[in-house]
Protein backbone atom coordinates (compact mmCIF):
# COMPACT_ATOMS: atom_id res chain seq x y z
CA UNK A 1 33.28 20.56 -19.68
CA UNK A 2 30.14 22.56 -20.46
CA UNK A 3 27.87 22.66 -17.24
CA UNK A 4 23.93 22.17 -16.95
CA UNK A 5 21.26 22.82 -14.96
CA UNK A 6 18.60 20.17 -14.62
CA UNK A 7 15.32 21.07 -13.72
CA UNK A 8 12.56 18.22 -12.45
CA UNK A 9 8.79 19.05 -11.84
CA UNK A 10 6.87 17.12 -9.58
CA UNK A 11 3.11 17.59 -9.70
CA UNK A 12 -0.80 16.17 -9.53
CA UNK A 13 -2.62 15.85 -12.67
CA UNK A 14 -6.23 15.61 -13.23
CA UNK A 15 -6.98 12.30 -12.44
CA UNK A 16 -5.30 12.94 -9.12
CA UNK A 17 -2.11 10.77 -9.68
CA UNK A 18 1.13 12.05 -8.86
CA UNK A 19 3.26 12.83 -11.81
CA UNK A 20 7.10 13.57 -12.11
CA UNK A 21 9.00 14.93 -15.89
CA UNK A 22 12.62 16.28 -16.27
CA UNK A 23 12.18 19.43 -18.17
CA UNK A 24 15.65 19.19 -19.37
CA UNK A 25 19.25 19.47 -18.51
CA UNK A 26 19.74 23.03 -19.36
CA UNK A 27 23.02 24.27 -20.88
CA UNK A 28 24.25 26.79 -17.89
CA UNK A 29 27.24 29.06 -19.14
CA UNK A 30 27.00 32.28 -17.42
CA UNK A 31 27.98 32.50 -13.69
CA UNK A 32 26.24 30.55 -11.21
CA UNK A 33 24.93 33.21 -9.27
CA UNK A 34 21.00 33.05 -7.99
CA UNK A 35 20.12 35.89 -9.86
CA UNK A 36 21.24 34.22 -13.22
CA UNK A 37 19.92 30.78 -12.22
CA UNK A 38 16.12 32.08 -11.08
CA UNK A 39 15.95 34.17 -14.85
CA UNK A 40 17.24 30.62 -16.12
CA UNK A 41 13.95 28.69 -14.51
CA UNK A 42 11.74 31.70 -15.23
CA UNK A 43 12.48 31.00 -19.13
CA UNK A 44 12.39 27.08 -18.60
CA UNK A 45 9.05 27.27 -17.25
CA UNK A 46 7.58 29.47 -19.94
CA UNK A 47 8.94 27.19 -22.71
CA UNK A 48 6.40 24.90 -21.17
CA UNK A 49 4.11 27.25 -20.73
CA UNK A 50 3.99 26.85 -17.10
CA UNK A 51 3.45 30.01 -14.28
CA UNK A 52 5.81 30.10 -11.59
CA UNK A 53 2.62 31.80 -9.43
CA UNK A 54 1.77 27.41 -9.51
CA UNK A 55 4.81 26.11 -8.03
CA UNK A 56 4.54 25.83 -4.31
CA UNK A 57 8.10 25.08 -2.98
CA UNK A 58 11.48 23.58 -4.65
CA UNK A 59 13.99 21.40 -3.46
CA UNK A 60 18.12 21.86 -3.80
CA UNK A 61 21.10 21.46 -1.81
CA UNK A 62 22.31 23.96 0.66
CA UNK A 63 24.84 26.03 -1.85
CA UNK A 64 23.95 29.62 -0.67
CA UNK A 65 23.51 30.37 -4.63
CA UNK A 66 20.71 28.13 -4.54
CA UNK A 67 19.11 30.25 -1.59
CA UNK A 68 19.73 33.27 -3.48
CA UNK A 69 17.81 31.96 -6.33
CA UNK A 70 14.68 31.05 -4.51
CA UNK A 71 14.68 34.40 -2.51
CA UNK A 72 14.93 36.27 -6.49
CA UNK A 73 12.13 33.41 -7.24
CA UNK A 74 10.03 34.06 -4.14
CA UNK A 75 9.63 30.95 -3.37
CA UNK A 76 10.08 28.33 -0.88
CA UNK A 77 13.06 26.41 -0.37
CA UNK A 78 13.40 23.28 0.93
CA UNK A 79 16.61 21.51 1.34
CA UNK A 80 17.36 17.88 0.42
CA UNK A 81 16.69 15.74 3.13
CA UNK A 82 19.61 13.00 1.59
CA UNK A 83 21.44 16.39 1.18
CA UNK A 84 20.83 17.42 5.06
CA UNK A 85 21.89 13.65 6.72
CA UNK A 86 25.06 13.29 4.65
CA UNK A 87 26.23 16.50 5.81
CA UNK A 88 24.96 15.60 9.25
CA UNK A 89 26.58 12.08 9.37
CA UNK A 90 30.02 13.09 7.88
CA UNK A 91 30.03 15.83 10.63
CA UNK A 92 30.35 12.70 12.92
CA UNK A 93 32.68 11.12 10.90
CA UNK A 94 34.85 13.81 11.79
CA UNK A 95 35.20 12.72 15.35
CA UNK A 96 38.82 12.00 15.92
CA UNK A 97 38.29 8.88 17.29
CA UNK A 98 35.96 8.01 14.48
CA UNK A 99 38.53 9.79 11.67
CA UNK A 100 40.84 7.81 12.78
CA UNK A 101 39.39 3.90 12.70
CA UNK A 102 38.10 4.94 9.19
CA UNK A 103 41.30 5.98 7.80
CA UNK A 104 42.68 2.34 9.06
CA UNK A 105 39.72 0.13 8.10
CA UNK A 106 40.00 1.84 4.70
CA UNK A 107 43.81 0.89 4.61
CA UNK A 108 42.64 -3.13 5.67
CA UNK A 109 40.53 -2.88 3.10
CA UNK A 110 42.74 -1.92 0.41
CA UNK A 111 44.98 -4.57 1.05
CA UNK A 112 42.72 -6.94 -0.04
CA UNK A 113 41.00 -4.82 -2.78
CA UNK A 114 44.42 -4.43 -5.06
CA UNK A 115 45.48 -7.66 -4.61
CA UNK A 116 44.05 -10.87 -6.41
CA UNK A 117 45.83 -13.43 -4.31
CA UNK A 118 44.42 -11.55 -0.85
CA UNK A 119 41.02 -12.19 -2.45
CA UNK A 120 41.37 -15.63 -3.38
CA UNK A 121 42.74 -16.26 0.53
CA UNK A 122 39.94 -14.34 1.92
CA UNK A 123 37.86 -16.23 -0.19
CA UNK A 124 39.13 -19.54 0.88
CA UNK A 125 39.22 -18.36 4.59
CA UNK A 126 35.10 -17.46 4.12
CA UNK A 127 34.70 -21.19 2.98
CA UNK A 128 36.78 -22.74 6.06
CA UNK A 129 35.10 -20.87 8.80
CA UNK A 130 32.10 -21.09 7.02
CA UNK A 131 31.71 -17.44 6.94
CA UNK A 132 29.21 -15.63 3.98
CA UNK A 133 31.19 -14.98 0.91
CA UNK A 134 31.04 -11.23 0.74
CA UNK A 135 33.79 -8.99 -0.51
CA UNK A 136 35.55 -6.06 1.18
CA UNK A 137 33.83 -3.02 -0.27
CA UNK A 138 36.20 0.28 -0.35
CA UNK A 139 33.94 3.34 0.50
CA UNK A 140 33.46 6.71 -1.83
CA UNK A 141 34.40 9.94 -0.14
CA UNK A 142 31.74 11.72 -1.03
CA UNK A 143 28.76 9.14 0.16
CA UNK A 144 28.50 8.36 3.69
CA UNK A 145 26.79 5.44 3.12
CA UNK A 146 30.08 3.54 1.50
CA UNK A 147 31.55 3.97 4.51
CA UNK A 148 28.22 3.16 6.78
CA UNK A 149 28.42 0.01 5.06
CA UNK A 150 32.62 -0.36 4.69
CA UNK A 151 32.69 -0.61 7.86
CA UNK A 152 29.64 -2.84 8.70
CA UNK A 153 31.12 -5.72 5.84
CA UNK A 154 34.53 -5.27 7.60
CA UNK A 155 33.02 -5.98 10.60
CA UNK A 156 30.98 -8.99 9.42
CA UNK A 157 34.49 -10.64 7.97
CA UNK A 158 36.82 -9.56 10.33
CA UNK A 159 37.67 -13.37 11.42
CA UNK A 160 38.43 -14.44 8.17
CA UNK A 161 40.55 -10.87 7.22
CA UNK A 162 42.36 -11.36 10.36
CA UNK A 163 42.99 -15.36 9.37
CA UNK A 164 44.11 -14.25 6.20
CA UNK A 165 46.88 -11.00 7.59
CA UNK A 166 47.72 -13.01 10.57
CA UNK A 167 49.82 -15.71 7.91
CA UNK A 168 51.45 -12.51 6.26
CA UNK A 169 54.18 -11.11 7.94
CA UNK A 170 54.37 -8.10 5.89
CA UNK A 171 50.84 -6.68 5.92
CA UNK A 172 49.94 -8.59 9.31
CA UNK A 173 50.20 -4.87 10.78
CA UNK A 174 47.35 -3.29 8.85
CA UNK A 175 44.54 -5.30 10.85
CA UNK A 176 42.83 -2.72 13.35
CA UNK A 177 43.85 -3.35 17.12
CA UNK A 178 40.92 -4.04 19.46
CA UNK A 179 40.43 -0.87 20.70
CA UNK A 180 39.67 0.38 17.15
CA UNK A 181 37.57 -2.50 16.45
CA UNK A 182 35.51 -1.50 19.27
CA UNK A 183 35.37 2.12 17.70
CA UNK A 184 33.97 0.92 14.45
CA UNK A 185 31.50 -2.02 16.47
CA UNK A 186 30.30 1.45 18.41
CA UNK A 187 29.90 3.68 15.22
CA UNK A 188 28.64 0.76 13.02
CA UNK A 189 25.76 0.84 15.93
CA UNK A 190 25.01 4.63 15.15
CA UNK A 191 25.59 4.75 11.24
CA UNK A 192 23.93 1.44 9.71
CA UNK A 193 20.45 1.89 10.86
CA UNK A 194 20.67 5.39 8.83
CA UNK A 195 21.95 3.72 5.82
CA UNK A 196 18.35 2.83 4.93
CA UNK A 197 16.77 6.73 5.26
CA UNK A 198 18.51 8.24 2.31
CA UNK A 199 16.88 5.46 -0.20
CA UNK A 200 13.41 5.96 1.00
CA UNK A 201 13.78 9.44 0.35
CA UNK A 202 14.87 9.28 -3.23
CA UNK A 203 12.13 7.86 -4.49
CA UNK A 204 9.49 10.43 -6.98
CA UNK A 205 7.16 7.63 -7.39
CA UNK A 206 5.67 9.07 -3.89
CA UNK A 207 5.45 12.25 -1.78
CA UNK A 208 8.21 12.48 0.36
CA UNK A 209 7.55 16.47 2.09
CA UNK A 210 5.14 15.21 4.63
CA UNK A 211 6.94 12.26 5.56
CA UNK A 212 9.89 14.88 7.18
CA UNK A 213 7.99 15.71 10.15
CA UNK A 214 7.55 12.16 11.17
CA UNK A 215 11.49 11.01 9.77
CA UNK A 216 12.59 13.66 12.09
CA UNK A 217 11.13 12.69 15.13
CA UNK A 218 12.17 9.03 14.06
CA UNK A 219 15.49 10.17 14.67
CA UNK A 220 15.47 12.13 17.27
CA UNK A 221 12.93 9.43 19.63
CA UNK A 222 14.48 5.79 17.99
CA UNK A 223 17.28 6.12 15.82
CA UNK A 224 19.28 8.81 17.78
CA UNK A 225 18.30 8.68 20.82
CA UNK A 226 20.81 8.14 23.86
CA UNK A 227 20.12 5.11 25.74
CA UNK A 228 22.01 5.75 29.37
CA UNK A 229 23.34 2.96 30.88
CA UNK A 230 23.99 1.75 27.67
CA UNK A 231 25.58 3.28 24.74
CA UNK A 232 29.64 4.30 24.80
CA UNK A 233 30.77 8.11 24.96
CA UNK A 234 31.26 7.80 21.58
CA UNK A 235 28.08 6.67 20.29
CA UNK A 236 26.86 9.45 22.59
CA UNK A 237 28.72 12.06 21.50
CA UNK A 238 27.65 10.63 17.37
CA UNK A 239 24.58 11.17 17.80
CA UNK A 240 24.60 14.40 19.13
CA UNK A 241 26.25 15.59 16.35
CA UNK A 242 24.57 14.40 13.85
CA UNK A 243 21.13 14.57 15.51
CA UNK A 244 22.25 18.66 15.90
CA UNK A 245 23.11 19.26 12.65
CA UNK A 246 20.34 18.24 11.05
CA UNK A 247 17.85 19.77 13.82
CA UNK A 248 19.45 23.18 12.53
CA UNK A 249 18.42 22.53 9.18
CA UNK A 250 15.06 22.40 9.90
CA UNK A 251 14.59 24.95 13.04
CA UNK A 252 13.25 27.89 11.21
CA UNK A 253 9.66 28.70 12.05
CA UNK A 254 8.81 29.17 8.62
CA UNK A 255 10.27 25.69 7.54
CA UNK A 256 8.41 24.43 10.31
CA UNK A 257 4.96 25.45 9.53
CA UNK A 258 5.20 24.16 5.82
CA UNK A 259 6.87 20.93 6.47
CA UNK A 260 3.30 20.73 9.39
CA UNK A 261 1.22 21.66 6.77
CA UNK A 262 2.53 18.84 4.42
CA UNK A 263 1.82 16.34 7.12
CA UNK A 264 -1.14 17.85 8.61
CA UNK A 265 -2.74 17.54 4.73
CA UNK A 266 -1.41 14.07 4.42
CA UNK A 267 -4.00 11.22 5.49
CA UNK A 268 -1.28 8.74 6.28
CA UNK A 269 -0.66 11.00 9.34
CA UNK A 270 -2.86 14.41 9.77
CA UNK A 271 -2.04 15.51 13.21
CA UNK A 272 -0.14 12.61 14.69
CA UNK A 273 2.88 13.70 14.60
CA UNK A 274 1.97 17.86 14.55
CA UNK A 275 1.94 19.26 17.89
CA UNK A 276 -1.28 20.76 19.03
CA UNK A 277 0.17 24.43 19.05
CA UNK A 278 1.43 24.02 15.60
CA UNK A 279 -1.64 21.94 14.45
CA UNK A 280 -3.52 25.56 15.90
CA UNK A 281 -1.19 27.81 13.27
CA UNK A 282 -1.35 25.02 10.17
CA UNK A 283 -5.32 25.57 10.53
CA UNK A 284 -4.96 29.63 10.83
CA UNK A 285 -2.86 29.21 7.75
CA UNK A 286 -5.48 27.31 5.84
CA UNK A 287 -8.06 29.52 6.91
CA UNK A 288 -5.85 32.98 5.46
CA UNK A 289 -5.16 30.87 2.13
CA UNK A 290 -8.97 30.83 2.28
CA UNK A 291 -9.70 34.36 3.01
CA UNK A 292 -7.53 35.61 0.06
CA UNK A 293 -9.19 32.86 -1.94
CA UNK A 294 -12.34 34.69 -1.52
CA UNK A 295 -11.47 38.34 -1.56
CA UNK A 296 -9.80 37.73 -5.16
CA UNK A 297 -12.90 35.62 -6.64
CA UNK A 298 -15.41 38.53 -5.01
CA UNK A 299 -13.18 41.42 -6.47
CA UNK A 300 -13.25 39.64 -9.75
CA UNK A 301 -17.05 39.18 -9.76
CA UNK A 302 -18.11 42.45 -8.68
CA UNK A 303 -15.88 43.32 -11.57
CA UNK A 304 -17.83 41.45 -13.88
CA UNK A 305 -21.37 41.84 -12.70
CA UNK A 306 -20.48 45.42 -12.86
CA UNK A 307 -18.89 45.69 -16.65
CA UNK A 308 -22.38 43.37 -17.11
CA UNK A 309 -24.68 46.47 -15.93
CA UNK A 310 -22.51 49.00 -17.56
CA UNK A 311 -23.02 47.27 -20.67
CA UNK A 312 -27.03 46.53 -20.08
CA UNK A 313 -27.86 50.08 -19.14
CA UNK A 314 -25.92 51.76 -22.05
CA UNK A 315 -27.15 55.35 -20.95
CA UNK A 316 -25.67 58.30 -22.76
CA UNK A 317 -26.97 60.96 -20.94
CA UNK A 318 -26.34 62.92 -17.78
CA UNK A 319 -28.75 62.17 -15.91
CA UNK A 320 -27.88 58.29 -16.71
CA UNK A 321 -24.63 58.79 -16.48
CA UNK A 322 -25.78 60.06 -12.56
CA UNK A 323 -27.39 56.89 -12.52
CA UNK A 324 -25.41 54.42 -13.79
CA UNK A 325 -22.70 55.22 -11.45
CA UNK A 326 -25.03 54.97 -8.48
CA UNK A 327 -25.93 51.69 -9.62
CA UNK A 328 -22.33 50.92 -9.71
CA UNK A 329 -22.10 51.95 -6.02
CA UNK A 330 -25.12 50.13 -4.92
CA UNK A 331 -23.92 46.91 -6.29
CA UNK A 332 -20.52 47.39 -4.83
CA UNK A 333 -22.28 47.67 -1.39
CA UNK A 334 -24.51 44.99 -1.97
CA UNK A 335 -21.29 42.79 -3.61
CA UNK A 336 -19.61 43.55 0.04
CA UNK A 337 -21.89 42.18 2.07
CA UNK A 338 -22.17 39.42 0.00
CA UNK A 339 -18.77 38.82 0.27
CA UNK A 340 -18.81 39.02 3.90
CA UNK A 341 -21.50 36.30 4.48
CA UNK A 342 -20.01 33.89 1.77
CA UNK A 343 -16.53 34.68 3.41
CA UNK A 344 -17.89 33.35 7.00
CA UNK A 345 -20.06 30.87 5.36
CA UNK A 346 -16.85 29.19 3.50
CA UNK A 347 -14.80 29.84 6.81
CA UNK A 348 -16.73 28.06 8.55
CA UNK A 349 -17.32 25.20 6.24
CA UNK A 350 -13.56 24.58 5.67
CA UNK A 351 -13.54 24.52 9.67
CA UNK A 352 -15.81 21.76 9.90
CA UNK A 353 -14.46 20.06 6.70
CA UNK A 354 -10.94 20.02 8.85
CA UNK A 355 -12.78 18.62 11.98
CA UNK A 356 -14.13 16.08 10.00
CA UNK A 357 -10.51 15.44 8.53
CA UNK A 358 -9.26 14.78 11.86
CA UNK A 359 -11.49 12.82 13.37
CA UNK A 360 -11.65 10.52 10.79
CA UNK A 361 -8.91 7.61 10.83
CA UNK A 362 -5.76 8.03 9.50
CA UNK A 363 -5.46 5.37 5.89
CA UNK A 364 -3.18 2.92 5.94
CA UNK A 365 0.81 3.38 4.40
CA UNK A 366 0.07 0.96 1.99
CA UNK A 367 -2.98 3.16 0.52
CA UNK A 368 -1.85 5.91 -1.89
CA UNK A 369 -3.16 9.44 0.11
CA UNK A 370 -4.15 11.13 -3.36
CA UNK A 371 -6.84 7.77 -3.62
CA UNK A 372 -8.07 8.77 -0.40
C-alpha cells in the first residue's frame, strides 16, 4: 500500500469569505521523518505558487514527526482538538472499573449483533414494552465516541436486552450485573455530553481556532466539572483524567497566547473569555506585529526615495559625488524621524482602534465574524 500525505489549506480571500481546498493527497515514499515531510510541503506550496512566509499556524495530530516538521517549517503547531479529547477520553476509558464494564457491555452487545434471531426477539421485546426500536450498536476501537454512544443505546434498551437473555439459558449470563450497570449509568453521565464536541469541531465551513479558548473552559466550568455531594468516585476520578490530559495539551505559554489571540480577534467573543493579564500580552503582541510592520515598510521606502535621488541627481563628479552621498545621509536622518512619528502615530491608532474593538458589543453566533 503506497502511503500519502494530504495537505488542506484553509484561508480568507478577497471578498473576505473563508475558503478551504485540498491541495492534494501527495504520494509520500521516503521515510516519514519531519525533515522529509516539511521539504515535502515546501514543494507542495510552490507548485501553487504559494509562500510559506503566509501561513500562520497548521494543524496535525500529536506524532512527534509531525512536531519535528513544523519546528524544520518554523511554524506553529497546533494540535487537533478531536485529536486531543479522544486521547483524553480513552485515557479514562482505561480506568479499571471503566475497562472492565466496557469489555462486558461489548460482549452483551455482540450477542445480539451476530445473531438474527436475538434481533428479531429484541425487536419484538421493543414493541411489547413499548420501548424505541433502536438497535445495539457495537463500538470501533479506535473512536471513543462508538463506545460514548454503545454504551448510552445499551443503556436506553437494557429492559428489553435483559427480557430477551433472561428466556435464554445459555447466554442469560452475558447481561451486566447491577453493579456494572451502575458503572456504565455513571460513565454514560461523563462521556455522552462530549460526544457532541468532536462534530462541532470538524467542520471547515467555519473558524474553529478561536472557539478553543472558550471549549476549554466549557469543560473545565460545565462539562467536567465535579459536582460534590453529587457525582460517584468514579465520575470523579473520569473527569479528572480526562479534564488533565487535555489541560496538558494546551498549557504551554506560547500555545496560550495564540489560541488568546484567535479569540481576542474574534467578534463572537473578544475578551470574554481572555483573562485580563493575558488580554494585556495579546495587545503587546499586536502592537510588536505592528512595530515590525513599520520598520520593514520605512526601510523599504527610504530605500526607494533614496535609489529615486540617486537617479535624479546623476552627478559624475567629485565634488557631487561628496554631495550626493550627503544627501543620502540627510534623507536617512530625515526618513528616521519620520519613521519615529508615523511609528507612534500608528501605535497609537491601533491602540484606540482595539479600545474601540472592545467596547463595542460582541455579534451574535449566528452572524459570520468575517461580515462583521
Amino acid at each position: 500500500m503506497e502511503p500519502y500525505m494530504s495537505l488542506t489549506v484553509h484561508f480568507i480571500d478577497q471578498d473576505w469569505k473563508l475558503k478551504s481546498i485540498n491541495l492534494g493527497a501527495i504520494p509520500f515514499n521516503d521515510d516519514h521523518t519531519g525533515v522529509n515531510m516539511a521539504e515535502e510541503i515546501k514543494v507542495t506550496l510552490q507548485k501553487w505558487n504559494l509562500k510559506l512566509d503566509d501561513v500562520i499556524s497548521g494543524t496535525t495530530d500529536n506524532a512527534s514527526n509531525n512536531s519535528t516538521m513544523f519546528t524544520a517549517l518554523q511554524k506553529q503547531q497546533l494540535s487537533c482538538f478531536g485529536h486531543n479529547l479522544d486521547l483524553a477520553v480513552n485515557e479514562g476509558l482505561k480506568i479499571d472499573t471503566v475497562s472492565r464494564a466496557v469489555r462486558l457491555v461489548r460482549v452483551a452487545v455482540d450477542t445480539f449483533t451476530r445473531s438474527w434471531k436475538k434481533s428479531r426477539d429484541l425487536n419484538i421485546k421493543q414493541k411489547e414494552l413499548n420501548f424505541p426500536e433502536h438497535k445495539l450498536i457495537h463500538d470501533v476501537a479506535t473512536r471513543w465516541g462508538s463506545t460514548a454512544n454503545m454504551i448510552h443505546r445499551f443503556l436506553e434498551q437494557q429492559q428489553p436486552v435483559n427480557s430477551v437473555l433472561f428466556t435464554d439459558r445459555k447466554h442469560w449470563h452475558v447481561m451486566p450485573d447491577t453493579a456494572i450497570i451502575r458503572c456504565l449509568e455513571q460513565t454514560d453521565n461523563v462521556l455522552f455530553p462530549l460526544s457532541k464536541l468532536t462534530d462541532t469541531f470538524s467542520g471547515d465551513q467555519y473558524v474553529t481556532v478561536s472557539a478553543l479558548v472558550p471549549v476549554l473552559e466549557y469543560l473545565s466550568g460545565t462539562l467536567l466539572k465535579i459536582k460534590e455531594g453529587d457525582d460517584s468516585s468514579l465520575e470523579i476520578n473520569l473527569k479528572k483524567t480526562i479534564l488533565k490530559s487535555i489541560q496538558k495539551r494546551y498549557e504551554s505559554e506560547k500555545i496560550k497566547l495564540f489560541l488568546s489571540i484567535c479569540t481576542y480577534l474574534d467578534p463572537w467573543y473578544k475578551s470574554s473569555y481572555v483573562s485580563d493579564e493575558m488580554v494585556v500580552k495579546v495587545k503587546d503582541h499586536l502592537l510588536s506585529i505592528l512595530d515590525e510592520e513599520i520598520q520593514v515598510q520605512e526601510i523599504i521606502d527610504v530605500e526607494e526615495k533614496m535609489n529615486e535621488e540617486s537617479d535624479k541627481v546623476g552627478l559624475s563628479n567629485s565634488n557631487s559625488n561628496v554631495c550626493g552621498s550627503l544627501t543620502s545621509i540627510l534623507l536617512q536622518i530625515e526618513k528616521k524621524k519620520k519613521i519615529q512619528k508615523t511609528e507612534l502615530t500608528d501605535r497609537e491608532k491601533l491602540k484606540r482602534e482595539l479600545h474601540l474593538y472592545e467596547d463595542s458589543e460582541n455579534i451574535s453566533s449566528t452572524e459570520d465574524p468575517l461580515a462583521w
